[in-house]
C-alpha atoms as a PDB file:
ATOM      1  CA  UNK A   1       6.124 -25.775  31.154  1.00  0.00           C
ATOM      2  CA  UNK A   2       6.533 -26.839  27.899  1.00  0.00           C
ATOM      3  CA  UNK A   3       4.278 -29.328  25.821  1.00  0.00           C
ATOM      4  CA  UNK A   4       5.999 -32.350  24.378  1.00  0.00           C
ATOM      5  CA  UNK A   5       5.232 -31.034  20.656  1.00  0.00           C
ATOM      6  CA  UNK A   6       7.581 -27.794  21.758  1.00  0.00           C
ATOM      7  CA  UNK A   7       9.976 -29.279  23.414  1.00  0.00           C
ATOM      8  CA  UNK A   8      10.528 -31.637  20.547  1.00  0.00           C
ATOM      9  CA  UNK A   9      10.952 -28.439  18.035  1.00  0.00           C
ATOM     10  CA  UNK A  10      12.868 -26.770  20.769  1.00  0.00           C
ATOM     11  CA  UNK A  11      15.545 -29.429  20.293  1.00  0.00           C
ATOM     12  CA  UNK A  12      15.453 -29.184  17.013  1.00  0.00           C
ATOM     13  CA  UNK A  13      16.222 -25.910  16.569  1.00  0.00           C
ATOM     14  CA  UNK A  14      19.046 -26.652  18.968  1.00  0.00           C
ATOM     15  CA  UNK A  15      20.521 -29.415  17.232  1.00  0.00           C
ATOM     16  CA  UNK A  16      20.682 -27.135  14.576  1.00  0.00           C
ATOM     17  CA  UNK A  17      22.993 -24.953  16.039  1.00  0.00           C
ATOM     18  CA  UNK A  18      26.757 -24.950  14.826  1.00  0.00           C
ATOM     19  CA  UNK A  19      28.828 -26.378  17.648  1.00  0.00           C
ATOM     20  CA  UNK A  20      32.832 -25.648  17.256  1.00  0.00           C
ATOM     21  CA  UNK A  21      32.619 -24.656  14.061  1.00  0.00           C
ATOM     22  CA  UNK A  22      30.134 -26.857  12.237  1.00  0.00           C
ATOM     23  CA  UNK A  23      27.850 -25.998   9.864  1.00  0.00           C
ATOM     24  CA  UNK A  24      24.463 -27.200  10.248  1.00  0.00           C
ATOM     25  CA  UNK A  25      20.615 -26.105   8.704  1.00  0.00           C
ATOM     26  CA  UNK A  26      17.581 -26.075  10.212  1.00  0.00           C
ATOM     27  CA  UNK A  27      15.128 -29.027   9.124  1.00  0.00           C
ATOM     28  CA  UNK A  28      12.239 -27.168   6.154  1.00  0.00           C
ATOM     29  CA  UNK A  29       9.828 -30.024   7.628  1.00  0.00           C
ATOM     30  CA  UNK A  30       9.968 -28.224  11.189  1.00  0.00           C
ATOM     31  CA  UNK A  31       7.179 -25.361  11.203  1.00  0.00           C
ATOM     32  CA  UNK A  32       8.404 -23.614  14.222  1.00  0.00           C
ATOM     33  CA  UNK A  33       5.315 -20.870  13.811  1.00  0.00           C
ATOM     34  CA  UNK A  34       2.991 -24.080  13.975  1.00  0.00           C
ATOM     35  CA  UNK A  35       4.727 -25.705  17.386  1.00  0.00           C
ATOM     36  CA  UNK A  36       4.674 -22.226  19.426  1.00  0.00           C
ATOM     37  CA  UNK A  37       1.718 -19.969  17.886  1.00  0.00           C
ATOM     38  CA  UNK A  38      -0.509 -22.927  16.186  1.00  0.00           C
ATOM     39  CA  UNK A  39      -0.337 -21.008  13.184  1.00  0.00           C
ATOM     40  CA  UNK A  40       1.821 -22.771  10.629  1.00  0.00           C
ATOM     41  CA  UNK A  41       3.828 -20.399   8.248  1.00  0.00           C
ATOM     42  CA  UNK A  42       1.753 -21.975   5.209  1.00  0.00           C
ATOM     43  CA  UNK A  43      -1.418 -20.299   6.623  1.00  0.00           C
ATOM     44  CA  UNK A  44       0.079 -16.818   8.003  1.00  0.00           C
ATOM     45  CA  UNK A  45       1.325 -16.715   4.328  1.00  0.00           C
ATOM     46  CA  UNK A  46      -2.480 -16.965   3.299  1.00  0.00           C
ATOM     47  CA  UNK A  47      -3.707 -14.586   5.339  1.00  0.00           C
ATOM     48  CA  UNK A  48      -1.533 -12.182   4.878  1.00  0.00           C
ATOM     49  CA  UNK A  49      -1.864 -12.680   0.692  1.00  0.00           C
ATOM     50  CA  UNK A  50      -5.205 -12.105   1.212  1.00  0.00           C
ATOM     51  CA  UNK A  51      -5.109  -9.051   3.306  1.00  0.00           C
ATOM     52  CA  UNK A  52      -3.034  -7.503   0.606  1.00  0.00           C
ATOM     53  CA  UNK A  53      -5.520  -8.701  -2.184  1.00  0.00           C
ATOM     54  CA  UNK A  54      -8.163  -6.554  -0.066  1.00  0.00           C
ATOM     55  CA  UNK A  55      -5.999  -3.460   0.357  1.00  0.00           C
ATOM     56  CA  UNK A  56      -6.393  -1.935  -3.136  1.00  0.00           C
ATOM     57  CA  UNK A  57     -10.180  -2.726  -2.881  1.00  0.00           C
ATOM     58  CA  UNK A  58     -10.239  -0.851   0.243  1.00  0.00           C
ATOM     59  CA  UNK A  59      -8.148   2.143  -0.589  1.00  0.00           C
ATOM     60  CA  UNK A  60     -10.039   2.615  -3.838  1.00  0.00           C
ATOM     61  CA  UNK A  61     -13.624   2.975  -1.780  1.00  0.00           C
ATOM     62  CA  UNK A  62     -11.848   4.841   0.762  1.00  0.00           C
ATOM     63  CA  UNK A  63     -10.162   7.331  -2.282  1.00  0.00           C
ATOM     64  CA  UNK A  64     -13.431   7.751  -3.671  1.00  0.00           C
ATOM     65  CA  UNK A  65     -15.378   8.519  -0.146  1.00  0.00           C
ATOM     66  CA  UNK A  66     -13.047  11.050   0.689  1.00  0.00           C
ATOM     67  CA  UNK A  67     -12.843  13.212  -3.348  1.00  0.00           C
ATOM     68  CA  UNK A  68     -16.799  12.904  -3.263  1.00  0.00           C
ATOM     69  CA  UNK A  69     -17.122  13.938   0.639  1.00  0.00           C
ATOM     70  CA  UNK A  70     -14.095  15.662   1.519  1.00  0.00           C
ATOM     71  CA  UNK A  71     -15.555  17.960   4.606  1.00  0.00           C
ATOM     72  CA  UNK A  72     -17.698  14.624   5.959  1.00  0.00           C
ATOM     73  CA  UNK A  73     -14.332  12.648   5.490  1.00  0.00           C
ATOM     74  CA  UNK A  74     -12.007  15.698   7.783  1.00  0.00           C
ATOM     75  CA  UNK A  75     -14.702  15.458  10.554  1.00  0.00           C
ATOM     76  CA  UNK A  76     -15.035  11.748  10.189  1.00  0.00           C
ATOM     77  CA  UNK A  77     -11.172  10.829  10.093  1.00  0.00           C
ATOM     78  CA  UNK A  78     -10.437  13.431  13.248  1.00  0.00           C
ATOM     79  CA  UNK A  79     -13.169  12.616  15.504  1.00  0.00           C
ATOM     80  CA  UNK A  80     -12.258   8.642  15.068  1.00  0.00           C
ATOM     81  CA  UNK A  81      -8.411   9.768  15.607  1.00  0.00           C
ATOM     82  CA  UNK A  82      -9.468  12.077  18.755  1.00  0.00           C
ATOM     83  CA  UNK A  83     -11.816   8.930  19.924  1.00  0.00           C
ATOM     84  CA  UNK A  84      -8.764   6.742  19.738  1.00  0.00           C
ATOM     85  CA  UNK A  85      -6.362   9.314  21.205  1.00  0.00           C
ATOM     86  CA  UNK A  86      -8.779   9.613  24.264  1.00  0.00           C
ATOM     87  CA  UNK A  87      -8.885   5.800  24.802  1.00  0.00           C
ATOM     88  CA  UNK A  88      -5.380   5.943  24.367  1.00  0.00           C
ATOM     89  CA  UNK A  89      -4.368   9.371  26.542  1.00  0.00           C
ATOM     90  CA  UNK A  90      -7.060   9.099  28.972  1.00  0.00           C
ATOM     91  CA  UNK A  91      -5.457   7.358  32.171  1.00  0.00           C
ATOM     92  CA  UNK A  92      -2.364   8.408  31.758  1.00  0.00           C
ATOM     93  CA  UNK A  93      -2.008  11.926  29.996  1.00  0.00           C
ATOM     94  CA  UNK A  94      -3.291  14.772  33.176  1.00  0.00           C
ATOM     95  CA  UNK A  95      -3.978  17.040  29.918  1.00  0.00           C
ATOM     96  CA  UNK A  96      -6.456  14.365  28.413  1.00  0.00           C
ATOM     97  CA  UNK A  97      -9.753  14.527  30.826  1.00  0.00           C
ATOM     98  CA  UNK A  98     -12.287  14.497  27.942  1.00  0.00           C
ATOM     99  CA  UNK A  99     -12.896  14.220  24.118  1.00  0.00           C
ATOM    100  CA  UNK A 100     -12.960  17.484  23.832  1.00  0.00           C
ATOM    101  CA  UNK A 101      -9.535  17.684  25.273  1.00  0.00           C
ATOM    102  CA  UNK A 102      -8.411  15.342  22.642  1.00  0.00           C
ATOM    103  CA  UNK A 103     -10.507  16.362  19.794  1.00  0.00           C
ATOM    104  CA  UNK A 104      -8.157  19.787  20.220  1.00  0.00           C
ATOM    105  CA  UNK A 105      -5.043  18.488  20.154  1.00  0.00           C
ATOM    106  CA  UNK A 106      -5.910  16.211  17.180  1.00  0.00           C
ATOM    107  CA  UNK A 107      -7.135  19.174  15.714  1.00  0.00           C
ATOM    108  CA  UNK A 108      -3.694  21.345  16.106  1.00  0.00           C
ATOM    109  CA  UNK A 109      -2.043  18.136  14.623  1.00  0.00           C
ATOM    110  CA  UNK A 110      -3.896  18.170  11.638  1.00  0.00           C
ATOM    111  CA  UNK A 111      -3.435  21.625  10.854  1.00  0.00           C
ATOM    112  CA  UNK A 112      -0.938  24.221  12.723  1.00  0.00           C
ATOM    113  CA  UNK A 113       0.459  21.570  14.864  1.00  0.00           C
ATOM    114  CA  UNK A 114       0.336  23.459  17.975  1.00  0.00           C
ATOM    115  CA  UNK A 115      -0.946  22.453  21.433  1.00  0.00           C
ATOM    116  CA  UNK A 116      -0.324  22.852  25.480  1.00  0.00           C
ATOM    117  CA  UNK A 117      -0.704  19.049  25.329  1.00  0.00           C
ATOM    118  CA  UNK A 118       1.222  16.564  24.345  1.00  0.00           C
ATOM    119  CA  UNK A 119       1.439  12.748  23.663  1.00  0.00           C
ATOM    120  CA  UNK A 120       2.420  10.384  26.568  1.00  0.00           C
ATOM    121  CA  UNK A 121       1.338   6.805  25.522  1.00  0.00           C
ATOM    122  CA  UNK A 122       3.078   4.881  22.251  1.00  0.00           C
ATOM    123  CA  UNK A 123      -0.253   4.671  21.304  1.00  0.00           C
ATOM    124  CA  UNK A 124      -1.410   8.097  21.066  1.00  0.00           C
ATOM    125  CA  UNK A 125       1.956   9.224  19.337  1.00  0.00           C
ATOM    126  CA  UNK A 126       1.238   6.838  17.091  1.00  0.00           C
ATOM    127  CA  UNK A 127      -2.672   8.019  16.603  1.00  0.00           C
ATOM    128  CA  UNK A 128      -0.957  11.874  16.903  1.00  0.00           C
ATOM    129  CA  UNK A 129       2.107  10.889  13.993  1.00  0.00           C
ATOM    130  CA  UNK A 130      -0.895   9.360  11.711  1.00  0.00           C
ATOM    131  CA  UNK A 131      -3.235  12.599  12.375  1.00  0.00           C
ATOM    132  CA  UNK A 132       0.109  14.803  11.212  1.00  0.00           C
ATOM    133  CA  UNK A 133       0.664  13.071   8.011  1.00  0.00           C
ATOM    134  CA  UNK A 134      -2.711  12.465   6.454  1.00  0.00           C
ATOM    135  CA  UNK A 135      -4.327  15.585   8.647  1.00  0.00           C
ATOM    136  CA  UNK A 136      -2.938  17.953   6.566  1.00  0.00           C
ATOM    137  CA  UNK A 137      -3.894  16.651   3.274  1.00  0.00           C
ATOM    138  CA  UNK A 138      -7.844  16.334   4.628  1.00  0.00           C
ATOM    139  CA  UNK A 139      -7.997  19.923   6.029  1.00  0.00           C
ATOM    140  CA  UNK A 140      -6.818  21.471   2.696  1.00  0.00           C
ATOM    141  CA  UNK A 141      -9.425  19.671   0.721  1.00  0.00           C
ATOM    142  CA  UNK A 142     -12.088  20.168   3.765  1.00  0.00           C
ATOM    143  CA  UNK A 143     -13.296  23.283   2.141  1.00  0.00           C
ATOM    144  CA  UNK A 144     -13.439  21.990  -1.089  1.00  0.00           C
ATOM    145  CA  UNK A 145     -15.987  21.231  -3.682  1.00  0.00           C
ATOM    146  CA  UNK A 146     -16.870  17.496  -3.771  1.00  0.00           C
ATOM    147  CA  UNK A 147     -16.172  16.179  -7.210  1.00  0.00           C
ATOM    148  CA  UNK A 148     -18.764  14.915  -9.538  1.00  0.00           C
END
């Protein structure tokens, strides 16, 4: 069932469909994002600005953690991946039964990349993909002096 404020926006989206070969445009005063979601576009816009204001902030602290820490920062990144790849895995992967079946195969994606298991979930390939690209990179400087 649709409310009356969707309905109306619905309609005017349609009315702004080309019939035989007309050319119509879509009002700018109708805020479809604001009708459906109650989110106007205005404010998404905002948000997401200000997300991308934080990023740098974030990936600076996070840059800096992992030179000045860079065994804590292996550990810490693969047992939050193998945490996540449990939740993920767990109910529907036979392979996953506990962390420590998950904490190995995040392991082997982070470094050799070979395991009996395998991802079955979009989530855990996703978690599994992540662990193989920045895995890599946190195992090689594992071993590694922090820097001063």
């Amino acid at each position: 069932m649709l409310t009356p404020e969707q309905e109306q926006a619905l309609d005017t989206l349609l009315a702004s469909v080309p019939k035989n070969g007309e050319e119509t445009a879509v009002s700018p005063s109708a805020d479809f994002l604001q009708t459906w979601l109650g989110v106007s576009g205005s404010q998404l816009k905002d948000y997401l600005s200000t997300l991308l204001n934080q990023k740098n902030a974030w990936q600076d602290t996070f840059l800096t953690w992992v030179e000045g820490n860079p065994l804590d920062s292996a550990f810490g990144f693969l047992g939050a991946a193998a945490a996540a790849f449990y939740a993920a895995e767990k109910d529907a992967n036979p392979k996953i039964t506990t962390y420590v079946d998950a904490f190995y195969y995040i392991a082997t994606c982070a470094s050799v990349g070979y395991a009996d298991v395998f991802a079955v979930t979009q989530s855990g390939k996703a978690i599994a993909s992540l662990v193989m690209v920045v895995g890599p990179g946190l195992a090689d400087r594992a071993l590694n002096r922090p820097k001063e």
